[in-house]
N, C-alpha and C. Protein backbone atom coordinates (compact mmCIF):
# COMPACT_ATOMS: atom_id res chain seq x y z
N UNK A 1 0.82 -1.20 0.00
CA UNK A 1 0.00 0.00 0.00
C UNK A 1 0.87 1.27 0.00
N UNK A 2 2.40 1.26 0.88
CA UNK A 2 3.11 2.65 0.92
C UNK A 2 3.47 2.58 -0.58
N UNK A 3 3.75 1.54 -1.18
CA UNK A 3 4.35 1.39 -2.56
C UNK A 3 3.85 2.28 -3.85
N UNK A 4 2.37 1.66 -3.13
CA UNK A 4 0.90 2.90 -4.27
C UNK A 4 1.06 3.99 -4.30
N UNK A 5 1.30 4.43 -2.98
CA UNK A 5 1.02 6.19 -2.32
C UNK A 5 2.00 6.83 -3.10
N UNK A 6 3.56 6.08 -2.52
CA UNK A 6 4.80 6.84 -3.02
C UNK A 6 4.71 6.92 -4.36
N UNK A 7 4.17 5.61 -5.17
CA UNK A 7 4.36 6.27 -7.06
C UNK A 7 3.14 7.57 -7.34
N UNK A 8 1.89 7.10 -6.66
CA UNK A 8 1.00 7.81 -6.99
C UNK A 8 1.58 9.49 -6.89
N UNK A 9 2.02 9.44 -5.70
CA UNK A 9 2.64 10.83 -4.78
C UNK A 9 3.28 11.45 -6.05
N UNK A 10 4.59 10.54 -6.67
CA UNK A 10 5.17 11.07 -7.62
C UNK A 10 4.94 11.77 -8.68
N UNK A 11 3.34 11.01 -9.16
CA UNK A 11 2.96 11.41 -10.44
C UNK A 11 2.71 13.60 -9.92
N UNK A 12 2.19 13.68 -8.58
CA UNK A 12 1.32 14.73 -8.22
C UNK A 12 2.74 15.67 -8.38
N UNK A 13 1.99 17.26 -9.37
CA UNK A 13 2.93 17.73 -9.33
C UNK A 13 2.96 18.93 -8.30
N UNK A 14 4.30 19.66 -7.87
CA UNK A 14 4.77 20.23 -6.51
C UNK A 14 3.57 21.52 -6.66
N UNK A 15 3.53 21.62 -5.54
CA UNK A 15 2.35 23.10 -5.28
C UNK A 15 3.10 24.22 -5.30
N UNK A 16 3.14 25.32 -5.87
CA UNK A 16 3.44 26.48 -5.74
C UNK A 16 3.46 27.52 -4.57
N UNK A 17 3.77 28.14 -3.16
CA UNK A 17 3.54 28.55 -2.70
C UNK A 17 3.92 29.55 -2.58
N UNK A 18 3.17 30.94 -2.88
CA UNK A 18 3.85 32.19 -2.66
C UNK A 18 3.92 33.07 -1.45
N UNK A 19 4.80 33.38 -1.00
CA UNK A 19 4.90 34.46 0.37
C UNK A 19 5.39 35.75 -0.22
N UNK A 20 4.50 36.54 0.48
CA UNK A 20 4.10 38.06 -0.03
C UNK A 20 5.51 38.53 0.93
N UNK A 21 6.23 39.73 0.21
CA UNK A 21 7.34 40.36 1.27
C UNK A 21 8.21 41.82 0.57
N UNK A 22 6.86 42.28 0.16
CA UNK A 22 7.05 43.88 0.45
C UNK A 22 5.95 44.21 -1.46
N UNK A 23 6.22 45.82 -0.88
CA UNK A 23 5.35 46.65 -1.80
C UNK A 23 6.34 47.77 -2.48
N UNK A 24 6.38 48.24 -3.19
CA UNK A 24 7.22 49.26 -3.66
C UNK A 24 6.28 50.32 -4.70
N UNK A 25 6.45 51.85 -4.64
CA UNK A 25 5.23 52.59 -5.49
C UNK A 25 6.41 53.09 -6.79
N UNK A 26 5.86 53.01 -7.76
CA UNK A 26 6.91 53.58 -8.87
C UNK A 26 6.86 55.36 -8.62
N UNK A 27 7.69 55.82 -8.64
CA UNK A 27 7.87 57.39 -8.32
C UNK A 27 8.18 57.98 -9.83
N UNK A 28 8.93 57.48 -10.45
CA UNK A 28 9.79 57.99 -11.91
C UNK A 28 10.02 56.90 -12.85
N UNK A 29 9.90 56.73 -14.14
CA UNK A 29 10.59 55.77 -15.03
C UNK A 29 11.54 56.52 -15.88
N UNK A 30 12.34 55.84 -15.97
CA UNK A 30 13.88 56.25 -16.54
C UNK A 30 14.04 55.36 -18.06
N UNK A 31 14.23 55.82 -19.06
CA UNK A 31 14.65 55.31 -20.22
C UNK A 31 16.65 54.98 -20.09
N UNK A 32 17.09 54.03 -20.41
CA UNK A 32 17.97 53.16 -19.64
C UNK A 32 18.51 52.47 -21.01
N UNK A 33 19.86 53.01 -21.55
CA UNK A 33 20.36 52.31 -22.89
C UNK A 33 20.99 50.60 -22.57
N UNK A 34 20.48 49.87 -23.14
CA UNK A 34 21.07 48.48 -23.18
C UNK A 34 20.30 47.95 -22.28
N UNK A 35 19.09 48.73 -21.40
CA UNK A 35 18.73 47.86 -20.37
C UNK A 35 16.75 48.62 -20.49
N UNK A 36 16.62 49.25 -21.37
CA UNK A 36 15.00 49.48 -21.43
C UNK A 36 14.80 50.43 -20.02
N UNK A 37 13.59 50.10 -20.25
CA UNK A 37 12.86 51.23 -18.99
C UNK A 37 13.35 50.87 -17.29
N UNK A 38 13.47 51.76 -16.34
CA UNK A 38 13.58 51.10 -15.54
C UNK A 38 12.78 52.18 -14.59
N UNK A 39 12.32 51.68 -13.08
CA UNK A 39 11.34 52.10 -12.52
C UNK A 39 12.47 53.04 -11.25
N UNK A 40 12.00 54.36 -10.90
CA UNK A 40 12.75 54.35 -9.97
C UNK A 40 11.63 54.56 -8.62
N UNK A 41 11.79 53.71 -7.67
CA UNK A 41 10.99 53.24 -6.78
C UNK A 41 11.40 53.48 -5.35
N UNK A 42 10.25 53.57 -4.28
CA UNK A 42 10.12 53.71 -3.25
C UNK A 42 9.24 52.54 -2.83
N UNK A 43 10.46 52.05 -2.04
CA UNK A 43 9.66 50.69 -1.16
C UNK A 43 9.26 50.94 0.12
N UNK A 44 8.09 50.47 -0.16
CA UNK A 44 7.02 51.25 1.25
C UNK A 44 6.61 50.19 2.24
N UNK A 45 6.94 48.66 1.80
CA UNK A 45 6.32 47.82 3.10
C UNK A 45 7.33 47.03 2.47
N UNK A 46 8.04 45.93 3.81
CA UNK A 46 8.91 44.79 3.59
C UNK A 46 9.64 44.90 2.86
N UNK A 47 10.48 44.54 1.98
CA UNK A 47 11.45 44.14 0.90
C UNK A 47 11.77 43.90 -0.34
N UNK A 48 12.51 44.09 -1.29
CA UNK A 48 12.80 43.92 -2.32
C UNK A 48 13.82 43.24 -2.86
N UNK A 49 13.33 42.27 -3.36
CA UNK A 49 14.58 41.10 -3.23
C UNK A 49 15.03 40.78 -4.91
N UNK A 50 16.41 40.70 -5.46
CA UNK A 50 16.71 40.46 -6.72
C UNK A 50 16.03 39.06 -7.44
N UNK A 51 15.67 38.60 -8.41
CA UNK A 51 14.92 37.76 -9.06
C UNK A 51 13.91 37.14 -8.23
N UNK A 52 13.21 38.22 -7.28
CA UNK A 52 11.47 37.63 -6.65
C UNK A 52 10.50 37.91 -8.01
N UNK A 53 9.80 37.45 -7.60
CA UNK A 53 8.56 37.28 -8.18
C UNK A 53 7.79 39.06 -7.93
N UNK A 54 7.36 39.45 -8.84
CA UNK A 54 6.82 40.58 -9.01
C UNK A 54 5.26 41.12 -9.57
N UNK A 55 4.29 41.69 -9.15
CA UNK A 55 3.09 42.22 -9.83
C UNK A 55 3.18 43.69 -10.07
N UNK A 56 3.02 43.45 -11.08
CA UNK A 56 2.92 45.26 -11.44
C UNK A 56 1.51 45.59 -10.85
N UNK A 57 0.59 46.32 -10.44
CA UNK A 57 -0.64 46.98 -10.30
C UNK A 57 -0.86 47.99 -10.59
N UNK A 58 -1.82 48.45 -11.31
CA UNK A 58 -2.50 49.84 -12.10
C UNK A 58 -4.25 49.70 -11.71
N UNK A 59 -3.97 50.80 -10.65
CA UNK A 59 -5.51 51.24 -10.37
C UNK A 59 -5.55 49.94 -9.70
N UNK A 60 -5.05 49.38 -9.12
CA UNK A 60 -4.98 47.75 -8.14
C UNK A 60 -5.57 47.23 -9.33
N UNK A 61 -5.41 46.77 -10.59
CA UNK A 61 -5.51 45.36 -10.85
C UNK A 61 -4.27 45.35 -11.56
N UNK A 62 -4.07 43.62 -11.48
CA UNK A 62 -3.14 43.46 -11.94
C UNK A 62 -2.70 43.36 -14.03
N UNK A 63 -1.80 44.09 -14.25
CA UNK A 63 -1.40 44.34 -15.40
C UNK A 63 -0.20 43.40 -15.86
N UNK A 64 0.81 42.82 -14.97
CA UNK A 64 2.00 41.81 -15.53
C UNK A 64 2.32 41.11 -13.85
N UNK A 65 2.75 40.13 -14.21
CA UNK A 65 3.38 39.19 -13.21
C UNK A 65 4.78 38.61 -14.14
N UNK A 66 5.73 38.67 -13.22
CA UNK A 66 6.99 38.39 -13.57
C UNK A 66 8.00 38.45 -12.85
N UNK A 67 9.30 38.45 -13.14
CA UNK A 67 10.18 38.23 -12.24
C UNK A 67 10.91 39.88 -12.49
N UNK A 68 12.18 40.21 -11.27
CA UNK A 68 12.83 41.01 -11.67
C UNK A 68 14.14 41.20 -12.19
N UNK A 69 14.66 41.71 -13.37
CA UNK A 69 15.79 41.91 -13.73
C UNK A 69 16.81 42.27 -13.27
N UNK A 70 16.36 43.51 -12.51
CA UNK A 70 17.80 44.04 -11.68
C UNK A 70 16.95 45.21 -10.41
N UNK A 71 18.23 44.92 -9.75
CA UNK A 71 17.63 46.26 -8.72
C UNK A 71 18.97 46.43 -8.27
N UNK A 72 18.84 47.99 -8.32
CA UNK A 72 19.86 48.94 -8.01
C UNK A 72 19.58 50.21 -7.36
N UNK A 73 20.66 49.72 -6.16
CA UNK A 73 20.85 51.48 -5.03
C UNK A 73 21.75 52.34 -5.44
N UNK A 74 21.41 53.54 -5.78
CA UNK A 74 22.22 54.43 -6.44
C UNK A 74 22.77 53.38 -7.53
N UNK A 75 23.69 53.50 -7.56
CA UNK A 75 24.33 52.97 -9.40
C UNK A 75 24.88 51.26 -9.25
N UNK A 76 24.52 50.97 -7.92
CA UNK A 76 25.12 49.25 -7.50
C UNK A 76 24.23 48.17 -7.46
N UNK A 77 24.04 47.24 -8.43
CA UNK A 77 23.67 46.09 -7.87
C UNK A 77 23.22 45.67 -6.64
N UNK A 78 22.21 45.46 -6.38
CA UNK A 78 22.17 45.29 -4.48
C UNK A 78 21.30 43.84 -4.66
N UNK A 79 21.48 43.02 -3.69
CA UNK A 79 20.34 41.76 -3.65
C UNK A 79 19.00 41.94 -2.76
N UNK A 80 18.84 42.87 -2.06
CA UNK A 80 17.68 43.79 -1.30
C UNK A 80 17.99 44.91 -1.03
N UNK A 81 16.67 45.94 -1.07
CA UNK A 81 16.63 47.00 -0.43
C UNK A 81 15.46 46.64 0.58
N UNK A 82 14.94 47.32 1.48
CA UNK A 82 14.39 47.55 2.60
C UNK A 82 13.78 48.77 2.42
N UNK A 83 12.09 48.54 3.54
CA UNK A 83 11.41 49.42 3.77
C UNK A 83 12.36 51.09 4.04
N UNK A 84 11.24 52.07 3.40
CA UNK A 84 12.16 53.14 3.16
C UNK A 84 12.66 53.81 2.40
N UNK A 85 13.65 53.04 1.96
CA UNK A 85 15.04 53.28 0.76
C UNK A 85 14.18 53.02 -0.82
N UNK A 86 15.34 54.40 -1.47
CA UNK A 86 14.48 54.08 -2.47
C UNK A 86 15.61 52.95 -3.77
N UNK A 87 14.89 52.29 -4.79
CA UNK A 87 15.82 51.92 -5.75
C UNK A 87 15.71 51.87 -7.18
N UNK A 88 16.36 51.48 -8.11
CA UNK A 88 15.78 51.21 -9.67
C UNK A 88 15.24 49.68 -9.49
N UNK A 89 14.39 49.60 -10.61
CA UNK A 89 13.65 48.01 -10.84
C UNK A 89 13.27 47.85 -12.23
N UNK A 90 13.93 47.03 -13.01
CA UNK A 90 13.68 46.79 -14.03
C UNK A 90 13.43 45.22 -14.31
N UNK A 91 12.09 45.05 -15.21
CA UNK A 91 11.73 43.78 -15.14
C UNK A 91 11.99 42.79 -16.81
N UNK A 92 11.61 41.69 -16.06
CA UNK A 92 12.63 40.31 -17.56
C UNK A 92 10.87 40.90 -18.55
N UNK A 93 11.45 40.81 -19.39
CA UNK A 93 10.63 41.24 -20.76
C UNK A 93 9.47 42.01 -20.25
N UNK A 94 9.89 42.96 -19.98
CA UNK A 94 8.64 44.06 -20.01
C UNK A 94 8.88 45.41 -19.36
N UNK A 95 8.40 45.93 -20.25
CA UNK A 95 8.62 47.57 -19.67
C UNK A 95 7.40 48.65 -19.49
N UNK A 96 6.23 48.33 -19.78
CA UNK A 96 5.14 49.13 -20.43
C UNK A 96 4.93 49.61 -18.30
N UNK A 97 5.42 50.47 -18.00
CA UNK A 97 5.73 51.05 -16.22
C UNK A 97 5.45 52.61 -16.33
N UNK A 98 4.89 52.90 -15.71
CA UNK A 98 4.68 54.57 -15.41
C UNK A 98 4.72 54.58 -13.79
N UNK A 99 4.62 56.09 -13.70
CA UNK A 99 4.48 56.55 -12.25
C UNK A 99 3.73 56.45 -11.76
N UNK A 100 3.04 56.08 -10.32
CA UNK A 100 2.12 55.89 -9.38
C UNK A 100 1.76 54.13 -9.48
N UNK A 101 2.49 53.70 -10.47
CA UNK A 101 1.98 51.95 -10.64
C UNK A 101 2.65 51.36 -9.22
N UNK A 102 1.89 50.18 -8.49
CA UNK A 102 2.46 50.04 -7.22
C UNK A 102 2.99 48.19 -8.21
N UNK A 103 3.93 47.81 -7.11
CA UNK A 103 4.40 46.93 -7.61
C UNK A 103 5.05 45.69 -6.13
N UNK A 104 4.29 44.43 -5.95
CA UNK A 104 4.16 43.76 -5.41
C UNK A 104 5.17 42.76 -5.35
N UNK A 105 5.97 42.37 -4.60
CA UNK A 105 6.87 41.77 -4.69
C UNK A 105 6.93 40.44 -3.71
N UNK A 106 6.84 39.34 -4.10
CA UNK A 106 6.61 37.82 -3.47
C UNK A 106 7.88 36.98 -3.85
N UNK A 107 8.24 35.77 -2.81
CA UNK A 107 8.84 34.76 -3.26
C UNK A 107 8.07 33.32 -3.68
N UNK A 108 8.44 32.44 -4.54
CA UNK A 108 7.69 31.59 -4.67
C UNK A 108 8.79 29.92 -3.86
N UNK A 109 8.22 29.27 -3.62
CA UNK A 109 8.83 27.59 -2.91
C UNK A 109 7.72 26.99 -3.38
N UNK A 110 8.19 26.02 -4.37
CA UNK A 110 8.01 24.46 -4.67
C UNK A 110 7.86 23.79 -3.38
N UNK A 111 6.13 23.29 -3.26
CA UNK A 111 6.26 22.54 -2.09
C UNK A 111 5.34 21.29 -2.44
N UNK A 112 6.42 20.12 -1.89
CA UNK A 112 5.88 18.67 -2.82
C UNK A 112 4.60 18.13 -2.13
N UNK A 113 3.80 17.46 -2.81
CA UNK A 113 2.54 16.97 -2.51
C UNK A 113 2.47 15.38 -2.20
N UNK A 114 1.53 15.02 -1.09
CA UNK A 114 2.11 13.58 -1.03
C UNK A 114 0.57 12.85 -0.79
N UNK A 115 0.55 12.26 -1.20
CA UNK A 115 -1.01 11.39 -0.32
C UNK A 115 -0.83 11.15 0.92
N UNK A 116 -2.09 11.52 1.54
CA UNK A 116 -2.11 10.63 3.27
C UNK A 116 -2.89 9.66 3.23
C-alpha cells in the first residue's frame, strides 16, 4: 500500500507557494540604454529582493506578473533593499511602467505533494 502512495505521490505535481514580502510605489521611469525602462521606486512595506517574483498593479488590478531583472541602489547592484530606501527596478521582458503603478513583490517555494 506505501508502494501505491509513493508512485502515486510522484505522479502529483509540486504546489506552488507564494509568500508576499514587500510593496514598492513607482515614483519615476527612466529610459535606460542596453537595459530598457527602468522604474525608480520607493519601497514602502517589507522588501525587495533580486529575481522575486513581481506584480505590477495599475488602479490595483493586476497588469503583468513576472520576475525582476535588476535592482539597483544608487548605481550598485544590491540583492535587497528595505522598507524606506528608495531603488531602480527593471523587469525580464517588459517595460510598459509609469508613475504611481504600485508593484508587489513575493517569493515563490516548490512545495511537494504527497497522499495521506
Amino acid at each position: 500500500m506505501d508502494d501505491v502512495k509513493q508512485a502515486a505521490s510522484g505522479l502529483l505535481s509540486a504546489e506552488i507557494k507564494e509568500t508576499f514580502i514587500g510593496y514598492a510605489n513607482i515614483k519615476e521611469v527612466f529610459k535606460v540604454t542596453g537595459v530598457g525602462k527602468v522604474a525608480g521606486c520607493l519601497v514602502t512595506e517589507g522588501v525587495a529582493r533580486r529575481s522575486a517574483g513581481v506584480r505590477l498593479l495599475r488602479d490595483n488590478v493586476v497588469i503583468h506578473e513576472g520576475t525582476l531583472k535588476t535592482l539597483k541602489r544608487f548605481k550598485d547592484e544590491v540583492p535587497e533593499v528595505i522598507s524606506g530606501q528608495e531603488c531602480g527596478m527593471a523587469f525580464e521582458n517588459y517595460d510598459d511602467i509609469r508613475p504611481d503603478d504600485v508593484i508587489e513583490i513575493f517569493t515563490r517555494e516548490e512545495v511537494e505533494r504527497t497522499l495521506t
